[in-house]
C-alpha atoms as a PDB file:
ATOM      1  CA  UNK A   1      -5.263 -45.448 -57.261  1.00  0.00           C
ATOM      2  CA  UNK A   2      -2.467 -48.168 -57.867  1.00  0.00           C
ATOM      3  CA  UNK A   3       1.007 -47.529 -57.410  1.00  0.00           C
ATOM      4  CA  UNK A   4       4.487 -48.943 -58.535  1.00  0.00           C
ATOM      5  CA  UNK A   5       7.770 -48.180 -57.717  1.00  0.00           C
ATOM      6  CA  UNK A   6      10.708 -50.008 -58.907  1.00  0.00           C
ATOM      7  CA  UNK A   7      14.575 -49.424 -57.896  1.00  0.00           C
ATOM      8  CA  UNK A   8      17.716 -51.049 -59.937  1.00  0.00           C
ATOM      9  CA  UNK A   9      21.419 -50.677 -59.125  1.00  0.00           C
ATOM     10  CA  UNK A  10      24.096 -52.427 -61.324  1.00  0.00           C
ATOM     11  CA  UNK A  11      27.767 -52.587 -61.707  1.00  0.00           C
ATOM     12  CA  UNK A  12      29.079 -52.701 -65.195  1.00  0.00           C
ATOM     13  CA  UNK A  13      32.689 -53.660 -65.827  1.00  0.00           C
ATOM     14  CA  UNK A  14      35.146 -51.816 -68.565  1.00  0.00           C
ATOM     15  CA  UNK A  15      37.625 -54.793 -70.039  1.00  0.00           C
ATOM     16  CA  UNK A  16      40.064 -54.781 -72.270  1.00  0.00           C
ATOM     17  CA  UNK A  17      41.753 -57.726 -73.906  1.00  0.00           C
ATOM     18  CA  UNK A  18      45.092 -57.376 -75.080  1.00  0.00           C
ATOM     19  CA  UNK A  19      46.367 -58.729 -78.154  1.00  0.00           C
ATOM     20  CA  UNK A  20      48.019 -62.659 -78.456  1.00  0.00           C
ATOM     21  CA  UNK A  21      47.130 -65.342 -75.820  1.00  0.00           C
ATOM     22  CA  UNK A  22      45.948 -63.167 -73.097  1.00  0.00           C
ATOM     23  CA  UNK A  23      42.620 -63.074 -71.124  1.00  0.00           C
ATOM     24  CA  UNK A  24      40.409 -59.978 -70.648  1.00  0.00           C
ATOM     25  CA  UNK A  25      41.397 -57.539 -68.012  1.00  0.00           C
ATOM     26  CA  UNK A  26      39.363 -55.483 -65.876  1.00  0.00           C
ATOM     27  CA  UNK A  27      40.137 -51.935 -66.052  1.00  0.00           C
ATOM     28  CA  UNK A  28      37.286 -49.995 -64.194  1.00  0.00           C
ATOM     29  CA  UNK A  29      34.133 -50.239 -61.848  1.00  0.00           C
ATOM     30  CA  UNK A  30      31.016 -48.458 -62.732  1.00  0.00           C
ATOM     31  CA  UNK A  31      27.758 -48.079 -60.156  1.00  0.00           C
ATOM     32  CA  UNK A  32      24.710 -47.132 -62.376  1.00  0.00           C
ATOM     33  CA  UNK A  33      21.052 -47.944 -61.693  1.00  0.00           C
ATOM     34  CA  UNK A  34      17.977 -46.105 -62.219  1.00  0.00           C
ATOM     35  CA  UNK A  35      14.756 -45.562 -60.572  1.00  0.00           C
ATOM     36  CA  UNK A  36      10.753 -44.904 -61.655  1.00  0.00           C
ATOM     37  CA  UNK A  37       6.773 -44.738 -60.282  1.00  0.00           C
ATOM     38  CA  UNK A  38       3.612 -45.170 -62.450  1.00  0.00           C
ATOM     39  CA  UNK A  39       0.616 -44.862 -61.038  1.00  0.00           C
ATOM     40  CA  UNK A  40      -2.951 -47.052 -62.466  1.00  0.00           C
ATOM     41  CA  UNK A  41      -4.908 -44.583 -63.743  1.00  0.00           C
ATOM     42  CA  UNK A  42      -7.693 -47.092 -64.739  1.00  0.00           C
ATOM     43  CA  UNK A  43      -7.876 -50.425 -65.248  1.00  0.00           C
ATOM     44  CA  UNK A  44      -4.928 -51.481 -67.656  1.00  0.00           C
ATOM     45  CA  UNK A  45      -3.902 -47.577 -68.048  1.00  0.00           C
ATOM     46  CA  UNK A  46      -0.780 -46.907 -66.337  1.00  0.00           C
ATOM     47  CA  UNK A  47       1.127 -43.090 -66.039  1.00  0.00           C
ATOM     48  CA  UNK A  48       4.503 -43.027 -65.922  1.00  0.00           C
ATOM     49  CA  UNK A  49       5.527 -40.295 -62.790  1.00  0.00           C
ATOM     50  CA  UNK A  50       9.081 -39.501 -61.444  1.00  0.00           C
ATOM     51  CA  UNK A  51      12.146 -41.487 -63.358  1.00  0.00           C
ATOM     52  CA  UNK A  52      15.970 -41.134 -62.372  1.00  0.00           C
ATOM     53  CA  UNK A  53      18.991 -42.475 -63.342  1.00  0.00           C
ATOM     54  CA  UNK A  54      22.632 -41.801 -61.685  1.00  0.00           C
ATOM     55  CA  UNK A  55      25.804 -42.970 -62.355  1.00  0.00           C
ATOM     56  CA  UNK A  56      29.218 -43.265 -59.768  1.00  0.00           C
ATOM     57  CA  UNK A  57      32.282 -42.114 -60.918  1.00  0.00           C
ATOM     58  CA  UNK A  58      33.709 -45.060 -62.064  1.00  0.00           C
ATOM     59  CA  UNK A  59      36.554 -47.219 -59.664  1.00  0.00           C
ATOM     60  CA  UNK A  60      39.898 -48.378 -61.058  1.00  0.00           C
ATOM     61  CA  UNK A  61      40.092 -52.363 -60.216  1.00  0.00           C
ATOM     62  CA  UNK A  62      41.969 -54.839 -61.125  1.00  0.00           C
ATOM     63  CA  UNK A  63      39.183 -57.804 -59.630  1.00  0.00           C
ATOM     64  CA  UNK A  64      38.401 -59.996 -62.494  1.00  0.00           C
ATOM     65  CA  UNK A  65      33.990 -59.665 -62.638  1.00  0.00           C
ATOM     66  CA  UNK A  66      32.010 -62.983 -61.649  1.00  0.00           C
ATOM     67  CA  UNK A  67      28.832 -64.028 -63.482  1.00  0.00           C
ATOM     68  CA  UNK A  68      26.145 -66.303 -61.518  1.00  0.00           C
ATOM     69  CA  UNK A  69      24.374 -66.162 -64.682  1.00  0.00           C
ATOM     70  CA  UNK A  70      24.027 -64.799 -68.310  1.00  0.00           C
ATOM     71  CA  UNK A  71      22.130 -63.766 -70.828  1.00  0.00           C
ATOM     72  CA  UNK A  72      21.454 -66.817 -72.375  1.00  0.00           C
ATOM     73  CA  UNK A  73      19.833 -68.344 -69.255  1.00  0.00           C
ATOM     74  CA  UNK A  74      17.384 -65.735 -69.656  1.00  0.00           C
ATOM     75  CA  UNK A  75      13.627 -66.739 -70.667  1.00  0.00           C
ATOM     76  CA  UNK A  76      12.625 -64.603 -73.753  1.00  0.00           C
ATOM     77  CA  UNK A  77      16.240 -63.228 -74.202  1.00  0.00           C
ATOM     78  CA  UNK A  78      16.781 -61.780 -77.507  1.00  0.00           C
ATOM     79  CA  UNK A  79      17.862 -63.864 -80.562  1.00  0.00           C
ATOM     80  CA  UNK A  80      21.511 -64.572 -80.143  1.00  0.00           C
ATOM     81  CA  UNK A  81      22.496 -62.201 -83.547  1.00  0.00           C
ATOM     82  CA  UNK A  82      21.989 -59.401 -80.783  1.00  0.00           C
ATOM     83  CA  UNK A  83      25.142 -60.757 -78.610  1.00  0.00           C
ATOM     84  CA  UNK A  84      28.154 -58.802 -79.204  1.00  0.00           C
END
């Protein structure tokens, strides 16, 4: 039998934008990711076997977040009504 294992950490940024002519802020830090196996059963039949997620405290900062890319840039991203 087949087997897949996949591992993801990301850091997601809590910003706040203050009212008049200001730029957003970055308050806190957070370390998530999340982890999974599935295993081929037969040939197009796949069984989903351990999962976890976690999530780090999350780290006061003050260090403005820097993109090398976005959503947008994304093949098959979703239509842009989904954008917040």
């Amino acid at each position: 039998m087949k087997s897949i294992t996949n591992t993801c950490t990301f850091q997601t940024c809590l910003m706040y934008k203050p009212e008049g002519d200001s730029i957003w802020v970055s308050l806190e830090y957070i370390t998530w990711g999340w982890s999974g196996t599935a295993t081929q059963i037969v040939h197009a039949v796949w069984k989903a076997g351990d999962q976890a997620h976690w999530a780090q405290n999350a780290q006061p900062t003050d260090v403005l977040p820097v993109w090398n890319r976005n959503l947008t840039d994304i093949q098959n991203a979703p239509p842009k009504e989904y954008y917040l």
